[in-house]
N, C-alpha and C. Protein backbone atom coordinates (compact mmCIF):
# COMPACT_ATOMS: atom_id res chain seq x y z
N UNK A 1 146.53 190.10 34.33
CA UNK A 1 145.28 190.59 33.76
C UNK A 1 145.20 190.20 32.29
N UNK A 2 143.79 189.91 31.98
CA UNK A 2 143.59 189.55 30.34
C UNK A 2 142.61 190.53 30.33
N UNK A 3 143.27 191.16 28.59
CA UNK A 3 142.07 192.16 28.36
C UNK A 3 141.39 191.19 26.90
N UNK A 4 140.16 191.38 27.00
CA UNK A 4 139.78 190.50 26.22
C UNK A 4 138.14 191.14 25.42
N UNK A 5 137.98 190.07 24.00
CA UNK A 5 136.73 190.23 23.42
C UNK A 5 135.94 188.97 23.98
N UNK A 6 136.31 188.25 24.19
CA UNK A 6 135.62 187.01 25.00
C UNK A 6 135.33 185.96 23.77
N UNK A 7 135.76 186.11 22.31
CA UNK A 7 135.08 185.94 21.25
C UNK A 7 136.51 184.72 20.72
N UNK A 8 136.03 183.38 21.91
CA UNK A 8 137.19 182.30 21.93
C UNK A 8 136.34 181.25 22.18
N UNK A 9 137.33 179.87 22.68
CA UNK A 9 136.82 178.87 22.61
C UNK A 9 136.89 179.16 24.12
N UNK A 10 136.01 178.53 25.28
CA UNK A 10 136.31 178.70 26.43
C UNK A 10 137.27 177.90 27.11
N UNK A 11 137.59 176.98 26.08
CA UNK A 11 138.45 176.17 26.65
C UNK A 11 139.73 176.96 26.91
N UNK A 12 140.33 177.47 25.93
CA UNK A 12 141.34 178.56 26.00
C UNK A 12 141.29 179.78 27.36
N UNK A 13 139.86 179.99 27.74
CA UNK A 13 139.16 181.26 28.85
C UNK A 13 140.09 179.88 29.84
N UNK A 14 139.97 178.76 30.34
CA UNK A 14 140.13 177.80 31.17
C UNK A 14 141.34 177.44 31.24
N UNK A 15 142.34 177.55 30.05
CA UNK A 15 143.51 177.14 30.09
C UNK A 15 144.44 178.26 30.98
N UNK A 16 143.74 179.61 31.22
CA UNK A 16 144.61 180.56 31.59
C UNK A 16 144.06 181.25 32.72
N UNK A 17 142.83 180.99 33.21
CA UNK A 17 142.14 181.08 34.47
C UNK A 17 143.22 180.60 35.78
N UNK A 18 143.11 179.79 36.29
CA UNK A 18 144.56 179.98 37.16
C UNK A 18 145.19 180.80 37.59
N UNK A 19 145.60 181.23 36.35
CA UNK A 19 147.16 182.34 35.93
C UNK A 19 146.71 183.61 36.06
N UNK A 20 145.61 183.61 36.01
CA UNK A 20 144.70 184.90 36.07
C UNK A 20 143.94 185.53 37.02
N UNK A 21 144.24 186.95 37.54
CA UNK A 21 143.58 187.42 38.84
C UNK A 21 142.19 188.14 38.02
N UNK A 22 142.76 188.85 36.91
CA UNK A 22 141.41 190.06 36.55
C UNK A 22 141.43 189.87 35.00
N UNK A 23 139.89 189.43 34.26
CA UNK A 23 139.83 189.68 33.62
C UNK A 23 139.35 190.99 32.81
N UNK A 24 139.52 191.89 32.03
CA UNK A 24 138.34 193.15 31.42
C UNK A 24 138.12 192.96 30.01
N UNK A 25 136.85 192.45 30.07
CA UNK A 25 136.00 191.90 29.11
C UNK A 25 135.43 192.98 28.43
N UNK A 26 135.22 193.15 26.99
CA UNK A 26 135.06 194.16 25.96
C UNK A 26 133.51 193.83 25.54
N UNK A 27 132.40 194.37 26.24
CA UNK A 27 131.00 194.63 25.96
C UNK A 27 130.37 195.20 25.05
N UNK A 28 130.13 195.44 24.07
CA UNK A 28 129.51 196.06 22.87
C UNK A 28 127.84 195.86 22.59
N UNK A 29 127.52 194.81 22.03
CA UNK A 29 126.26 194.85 21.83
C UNK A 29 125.62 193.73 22.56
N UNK A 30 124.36 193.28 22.56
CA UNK A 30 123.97 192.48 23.23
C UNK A 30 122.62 191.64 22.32
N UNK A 31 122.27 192.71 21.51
CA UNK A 31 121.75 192.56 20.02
C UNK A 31 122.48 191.95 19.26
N UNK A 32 122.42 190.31 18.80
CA UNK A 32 123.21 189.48 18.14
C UNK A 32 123.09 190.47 16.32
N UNK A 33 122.08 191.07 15.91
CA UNK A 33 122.24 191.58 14.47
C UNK A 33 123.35 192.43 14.48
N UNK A 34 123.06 193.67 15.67
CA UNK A 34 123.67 195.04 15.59
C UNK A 34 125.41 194.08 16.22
N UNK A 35 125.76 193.29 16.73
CA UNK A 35 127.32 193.10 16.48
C UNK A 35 127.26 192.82 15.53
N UNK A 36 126.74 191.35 14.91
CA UNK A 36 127.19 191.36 14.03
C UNK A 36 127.45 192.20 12.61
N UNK A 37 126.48 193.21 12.97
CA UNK A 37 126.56 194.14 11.69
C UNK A 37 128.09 194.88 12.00
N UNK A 38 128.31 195.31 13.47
CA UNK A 38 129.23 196.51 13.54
C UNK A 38 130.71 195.77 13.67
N UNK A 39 130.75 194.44 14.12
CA UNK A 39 131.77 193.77 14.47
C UNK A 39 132.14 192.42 13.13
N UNK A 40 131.18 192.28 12.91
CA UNK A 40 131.32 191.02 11.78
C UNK A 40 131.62 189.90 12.11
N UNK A 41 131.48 189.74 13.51
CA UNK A 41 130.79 188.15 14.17
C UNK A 41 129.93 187.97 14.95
N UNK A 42 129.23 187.19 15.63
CA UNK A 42 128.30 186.80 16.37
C UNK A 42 128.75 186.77 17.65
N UNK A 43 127.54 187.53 18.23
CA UNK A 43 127.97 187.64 19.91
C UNK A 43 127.63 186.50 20.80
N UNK A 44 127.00 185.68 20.39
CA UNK A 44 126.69 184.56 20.89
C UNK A 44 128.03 184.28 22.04
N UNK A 45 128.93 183.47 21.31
CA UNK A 45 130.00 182.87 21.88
C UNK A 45 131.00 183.84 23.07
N UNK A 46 130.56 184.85 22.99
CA UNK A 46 130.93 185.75 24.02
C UNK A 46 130.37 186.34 25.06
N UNK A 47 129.14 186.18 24.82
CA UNK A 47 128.26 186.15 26.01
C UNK A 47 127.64 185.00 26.89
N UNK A 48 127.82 184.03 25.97
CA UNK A 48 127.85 182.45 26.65
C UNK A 48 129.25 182.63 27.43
N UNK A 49 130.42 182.80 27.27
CA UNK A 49 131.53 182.59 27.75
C UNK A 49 131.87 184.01 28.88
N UNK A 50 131.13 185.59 28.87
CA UNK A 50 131.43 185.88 29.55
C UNK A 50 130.07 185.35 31.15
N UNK A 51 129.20 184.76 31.15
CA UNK A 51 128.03 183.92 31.66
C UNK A 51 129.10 183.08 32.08
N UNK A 52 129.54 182.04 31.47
CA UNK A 52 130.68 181.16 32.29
C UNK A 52 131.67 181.68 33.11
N UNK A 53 132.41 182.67 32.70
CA UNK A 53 133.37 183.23 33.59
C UNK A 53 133.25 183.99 34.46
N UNK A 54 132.03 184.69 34.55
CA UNK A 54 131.15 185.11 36.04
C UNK A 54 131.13 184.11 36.78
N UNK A 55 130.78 183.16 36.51
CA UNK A 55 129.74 182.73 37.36
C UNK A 55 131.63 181.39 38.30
N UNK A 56 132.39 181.39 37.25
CA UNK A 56 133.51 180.31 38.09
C UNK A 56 134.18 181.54 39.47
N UNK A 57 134.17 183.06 39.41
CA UNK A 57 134.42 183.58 40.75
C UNK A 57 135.50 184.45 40.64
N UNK A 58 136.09 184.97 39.75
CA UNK A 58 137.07 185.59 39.22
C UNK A 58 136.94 186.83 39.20
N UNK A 59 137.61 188.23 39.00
CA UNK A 59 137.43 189.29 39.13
C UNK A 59 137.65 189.56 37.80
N UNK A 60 136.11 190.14 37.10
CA UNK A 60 135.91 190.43 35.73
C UNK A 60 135.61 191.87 36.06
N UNK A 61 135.93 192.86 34.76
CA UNK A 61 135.86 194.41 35.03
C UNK A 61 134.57 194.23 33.47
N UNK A 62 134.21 194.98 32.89
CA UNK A 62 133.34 195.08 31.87
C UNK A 62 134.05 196.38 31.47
N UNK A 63 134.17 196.47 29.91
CA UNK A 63 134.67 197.55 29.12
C UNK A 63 133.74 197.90 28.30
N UNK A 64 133.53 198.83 28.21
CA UNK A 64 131.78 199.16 27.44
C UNK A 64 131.88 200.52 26.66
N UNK A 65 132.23 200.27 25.14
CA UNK A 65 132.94 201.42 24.31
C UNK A 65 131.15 202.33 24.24
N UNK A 66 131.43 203.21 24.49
CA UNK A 66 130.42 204.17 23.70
C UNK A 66 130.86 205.35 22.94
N UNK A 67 130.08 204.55 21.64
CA UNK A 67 130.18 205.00 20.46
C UNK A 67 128.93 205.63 20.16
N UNK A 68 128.84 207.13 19.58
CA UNK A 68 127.55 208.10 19.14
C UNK A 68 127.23 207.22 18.26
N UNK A 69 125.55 207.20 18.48
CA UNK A 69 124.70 206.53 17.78
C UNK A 69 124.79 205.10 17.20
N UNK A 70 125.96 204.80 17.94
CA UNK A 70 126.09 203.10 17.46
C UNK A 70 125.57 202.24 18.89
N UNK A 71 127.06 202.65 20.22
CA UNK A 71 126.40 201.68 21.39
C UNK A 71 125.89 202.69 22.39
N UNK A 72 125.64 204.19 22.13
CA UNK A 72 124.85 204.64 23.12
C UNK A 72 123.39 205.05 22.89
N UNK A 73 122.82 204.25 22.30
CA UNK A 73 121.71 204.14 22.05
C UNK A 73 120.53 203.89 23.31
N UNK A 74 119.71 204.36 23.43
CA UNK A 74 118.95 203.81 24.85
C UNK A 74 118.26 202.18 24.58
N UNK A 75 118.47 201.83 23.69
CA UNK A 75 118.32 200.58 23.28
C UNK A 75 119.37 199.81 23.63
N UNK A 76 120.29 200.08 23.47
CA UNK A 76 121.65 199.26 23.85
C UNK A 76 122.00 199.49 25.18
N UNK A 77 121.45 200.20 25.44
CA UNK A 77 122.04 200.77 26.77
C UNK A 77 121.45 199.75 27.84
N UNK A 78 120.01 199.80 27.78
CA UNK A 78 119.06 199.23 28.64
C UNK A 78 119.30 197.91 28.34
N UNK A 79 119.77 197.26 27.21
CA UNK A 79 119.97 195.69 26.66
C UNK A 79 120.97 195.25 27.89
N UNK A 80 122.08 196.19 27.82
CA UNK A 80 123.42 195.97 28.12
C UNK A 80 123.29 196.14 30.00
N UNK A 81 122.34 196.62 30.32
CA UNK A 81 122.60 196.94 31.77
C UNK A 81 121.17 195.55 32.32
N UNK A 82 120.55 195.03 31.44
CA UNK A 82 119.63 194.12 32.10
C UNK A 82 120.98 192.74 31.83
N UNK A 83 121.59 192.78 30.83
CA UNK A 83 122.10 191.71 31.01
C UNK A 83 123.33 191.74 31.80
N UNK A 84 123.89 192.61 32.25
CA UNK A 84 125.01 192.81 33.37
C UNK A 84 124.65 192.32 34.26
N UNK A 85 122.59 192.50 34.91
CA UNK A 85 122.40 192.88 36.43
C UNK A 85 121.92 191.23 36.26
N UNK A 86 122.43 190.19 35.03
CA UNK A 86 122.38 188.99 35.78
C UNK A 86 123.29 188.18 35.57
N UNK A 87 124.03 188.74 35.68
CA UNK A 87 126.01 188.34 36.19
C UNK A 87 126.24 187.97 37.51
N UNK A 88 126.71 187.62 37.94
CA UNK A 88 127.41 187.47 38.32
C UNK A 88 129.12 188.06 39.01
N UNK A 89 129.92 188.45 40.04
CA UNK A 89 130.88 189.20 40.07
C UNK A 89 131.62 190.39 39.36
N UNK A 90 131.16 191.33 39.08
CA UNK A 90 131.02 192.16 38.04
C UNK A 90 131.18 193.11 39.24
N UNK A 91 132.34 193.64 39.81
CA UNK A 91 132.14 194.65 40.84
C UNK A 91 132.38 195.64 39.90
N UNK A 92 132.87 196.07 38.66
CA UNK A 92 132.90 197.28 38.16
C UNK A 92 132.88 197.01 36.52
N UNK A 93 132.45 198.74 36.60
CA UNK A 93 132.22 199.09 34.87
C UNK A 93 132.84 199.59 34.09
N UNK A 94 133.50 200.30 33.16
CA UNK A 94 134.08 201.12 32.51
C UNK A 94 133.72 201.39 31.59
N UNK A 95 133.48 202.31 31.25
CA UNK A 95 133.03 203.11 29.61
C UNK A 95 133.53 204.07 29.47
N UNK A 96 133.75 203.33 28.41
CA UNK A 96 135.07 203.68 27.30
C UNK A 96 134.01 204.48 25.92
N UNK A 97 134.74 206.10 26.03
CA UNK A 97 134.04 207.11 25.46
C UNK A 97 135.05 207.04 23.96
N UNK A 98 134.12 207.01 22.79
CA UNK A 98 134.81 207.02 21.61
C UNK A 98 135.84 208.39 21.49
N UNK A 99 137.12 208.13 20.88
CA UNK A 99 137.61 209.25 20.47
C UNK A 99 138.02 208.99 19.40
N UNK A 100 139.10 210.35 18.46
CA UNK A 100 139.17 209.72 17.19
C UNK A 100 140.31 209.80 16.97
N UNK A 101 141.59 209.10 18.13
CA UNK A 101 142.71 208.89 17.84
C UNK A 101 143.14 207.96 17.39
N UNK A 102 142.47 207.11 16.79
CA UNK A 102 142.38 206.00 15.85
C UNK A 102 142.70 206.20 14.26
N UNK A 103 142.13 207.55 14.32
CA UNK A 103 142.13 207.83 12.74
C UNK A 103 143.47 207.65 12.15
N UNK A 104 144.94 207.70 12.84
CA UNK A 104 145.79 207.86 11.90
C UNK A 104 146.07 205.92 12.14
N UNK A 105 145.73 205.64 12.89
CA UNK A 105 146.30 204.05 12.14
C UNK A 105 145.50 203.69 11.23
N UNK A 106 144.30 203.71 10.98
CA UNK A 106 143.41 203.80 9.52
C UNK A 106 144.04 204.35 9.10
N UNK A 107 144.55 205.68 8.39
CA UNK A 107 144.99 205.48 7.03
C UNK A 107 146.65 204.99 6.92
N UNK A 108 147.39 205.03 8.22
CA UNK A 108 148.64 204.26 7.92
C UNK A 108 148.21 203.02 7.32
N UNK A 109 147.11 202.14 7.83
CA UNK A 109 146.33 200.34 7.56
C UNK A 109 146.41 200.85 6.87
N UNK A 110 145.65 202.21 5.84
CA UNK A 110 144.58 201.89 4.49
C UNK A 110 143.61 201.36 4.70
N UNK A 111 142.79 201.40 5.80
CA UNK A 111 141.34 200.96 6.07
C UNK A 111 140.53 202.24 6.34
N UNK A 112 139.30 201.84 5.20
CA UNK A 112 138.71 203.29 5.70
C UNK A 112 137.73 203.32 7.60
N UNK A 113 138.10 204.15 7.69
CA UNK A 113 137.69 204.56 8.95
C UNK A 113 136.32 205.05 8.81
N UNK A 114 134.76 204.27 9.03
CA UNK A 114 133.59 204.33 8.97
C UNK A 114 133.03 205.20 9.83
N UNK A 115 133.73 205.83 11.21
CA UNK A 115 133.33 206.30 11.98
C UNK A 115 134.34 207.98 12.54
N UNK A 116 134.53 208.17 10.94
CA UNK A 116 135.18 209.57 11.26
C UNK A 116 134.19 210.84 11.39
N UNK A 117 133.28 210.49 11.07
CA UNK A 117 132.52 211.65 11.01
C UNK A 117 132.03 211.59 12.79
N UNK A 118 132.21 210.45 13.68
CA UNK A 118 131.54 210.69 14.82
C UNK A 118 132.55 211.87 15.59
N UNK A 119 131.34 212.16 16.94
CA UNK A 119 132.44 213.68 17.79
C UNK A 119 132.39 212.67 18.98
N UNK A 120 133.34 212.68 19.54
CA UNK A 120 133.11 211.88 20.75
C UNK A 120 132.16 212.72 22.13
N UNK A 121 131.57 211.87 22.60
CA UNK A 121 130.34 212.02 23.72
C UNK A 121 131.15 213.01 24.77
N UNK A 122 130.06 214.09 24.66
CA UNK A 122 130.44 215.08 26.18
C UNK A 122 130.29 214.47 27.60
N UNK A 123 131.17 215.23 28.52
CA UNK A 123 131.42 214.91 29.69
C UNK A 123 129.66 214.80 30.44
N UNK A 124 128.67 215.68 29.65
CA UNK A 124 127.39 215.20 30.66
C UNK A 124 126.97 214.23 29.83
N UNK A 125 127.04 213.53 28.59
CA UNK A 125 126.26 212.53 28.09
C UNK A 125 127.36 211.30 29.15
N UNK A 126 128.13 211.13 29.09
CA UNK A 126 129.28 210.48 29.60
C UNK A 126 129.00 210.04 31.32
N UNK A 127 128.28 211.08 31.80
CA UNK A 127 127.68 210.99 33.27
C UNK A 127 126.43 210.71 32.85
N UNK A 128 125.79 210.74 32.24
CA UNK A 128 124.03 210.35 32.21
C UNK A 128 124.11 208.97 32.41
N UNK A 129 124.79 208.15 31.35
CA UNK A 129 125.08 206.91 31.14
C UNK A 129 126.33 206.43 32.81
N UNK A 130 126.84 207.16 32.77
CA UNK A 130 127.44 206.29 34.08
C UNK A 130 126.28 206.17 35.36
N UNK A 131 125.62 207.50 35.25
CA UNK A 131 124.56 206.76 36.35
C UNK A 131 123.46 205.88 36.18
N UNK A 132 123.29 205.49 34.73
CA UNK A 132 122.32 204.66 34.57
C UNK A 132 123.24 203.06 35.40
N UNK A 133 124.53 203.56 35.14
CA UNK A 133 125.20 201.69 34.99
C UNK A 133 124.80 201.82 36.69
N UNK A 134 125.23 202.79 37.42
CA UNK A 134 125.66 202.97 38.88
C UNK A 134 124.27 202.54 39.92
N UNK A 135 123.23 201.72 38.48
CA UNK A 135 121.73 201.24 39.68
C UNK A 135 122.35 199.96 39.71
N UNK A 136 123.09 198.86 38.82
CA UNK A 136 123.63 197.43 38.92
C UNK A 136 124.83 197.38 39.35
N UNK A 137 125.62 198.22 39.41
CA UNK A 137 127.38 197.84 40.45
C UNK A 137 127.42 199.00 40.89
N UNK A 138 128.53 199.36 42.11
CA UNK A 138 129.09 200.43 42.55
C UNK A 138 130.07 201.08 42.03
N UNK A 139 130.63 200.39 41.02
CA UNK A 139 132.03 201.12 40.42
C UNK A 139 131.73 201.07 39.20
N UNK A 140 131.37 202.43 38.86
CA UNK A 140 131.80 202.47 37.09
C UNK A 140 132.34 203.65 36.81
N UNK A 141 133.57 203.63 36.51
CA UNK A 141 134.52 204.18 36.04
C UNK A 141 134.39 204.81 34.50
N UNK A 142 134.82 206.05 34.18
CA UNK A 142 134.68 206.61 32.90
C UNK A 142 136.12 206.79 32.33
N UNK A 143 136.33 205.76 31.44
CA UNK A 143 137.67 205.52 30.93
C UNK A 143 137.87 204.31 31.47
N UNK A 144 139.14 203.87 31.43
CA UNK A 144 139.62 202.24 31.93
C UNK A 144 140.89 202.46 31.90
């Protein structure tokens, strides 16, 4: 298994395809501004490349962080589930609910942590959104 941002050359996605039964590909925005604002590169090259790796036949999972008011937006939401439902092999979903056990490797890094003030999403916001995913695949999983 490769867990991945998809945010490569595809040639590299090709060098290790073979070797590879399952990929789980890390979904965030679909809005080229809002990654690049939250991620600080362009989603381009990762959505071209996860489009390629659908479509060669491989068993891809989708990892789909939701984050309050960043990717569970009904804007992102609806972005993210029209462009799933034209994938290709995508038998399942996962969303991945923010928590904030992150915080202590930020300040071990010394990086400030931009997103301490978020609370992570309740168990019914957490199901609202899994049944939105559950109209384009049968499996979406809460957590990964």
């Amino acid at each position: 298994a490769i867990d991945t941002t998809g945010y490569t050359d595809f040639l590299n996605i090709e060098k290790i395809y073979d070797a590879t039964d399952l990929f789980l590909y890390d979904l965030k925005f679909i809005d080229s501004k809002k990654h690049m604002l939250y991620s600080g590169v362009s989603n381009g090259k990762i959505l071209e490349n996860l489009k390629r790796l659908c479509s060669m036949g491989k068993k891809v999972v989708l990892r789909i962080p939701i984050i309050p008011t960043i990717t569970n937006t009904e804007n992102n939401l609806n972005e993210t589930i029209n462009f799933i439902s034209s994938l290709e092999n995508i038998p399942e979903v996962n969303l991945l609910p923010y928590h904030k056990s992150a915080g202590a490797k930020y300040n071990k890094m010394k990086i400030e942590n931009k997103v301490s003030h978020l609370e992570p999403p309740t168990d019914e916001e957490m199901n609202f959104i899994k049944n939105k995913f559950l109209n384009i695949t049968h499996i979406v999983k809460i957590g990964g």
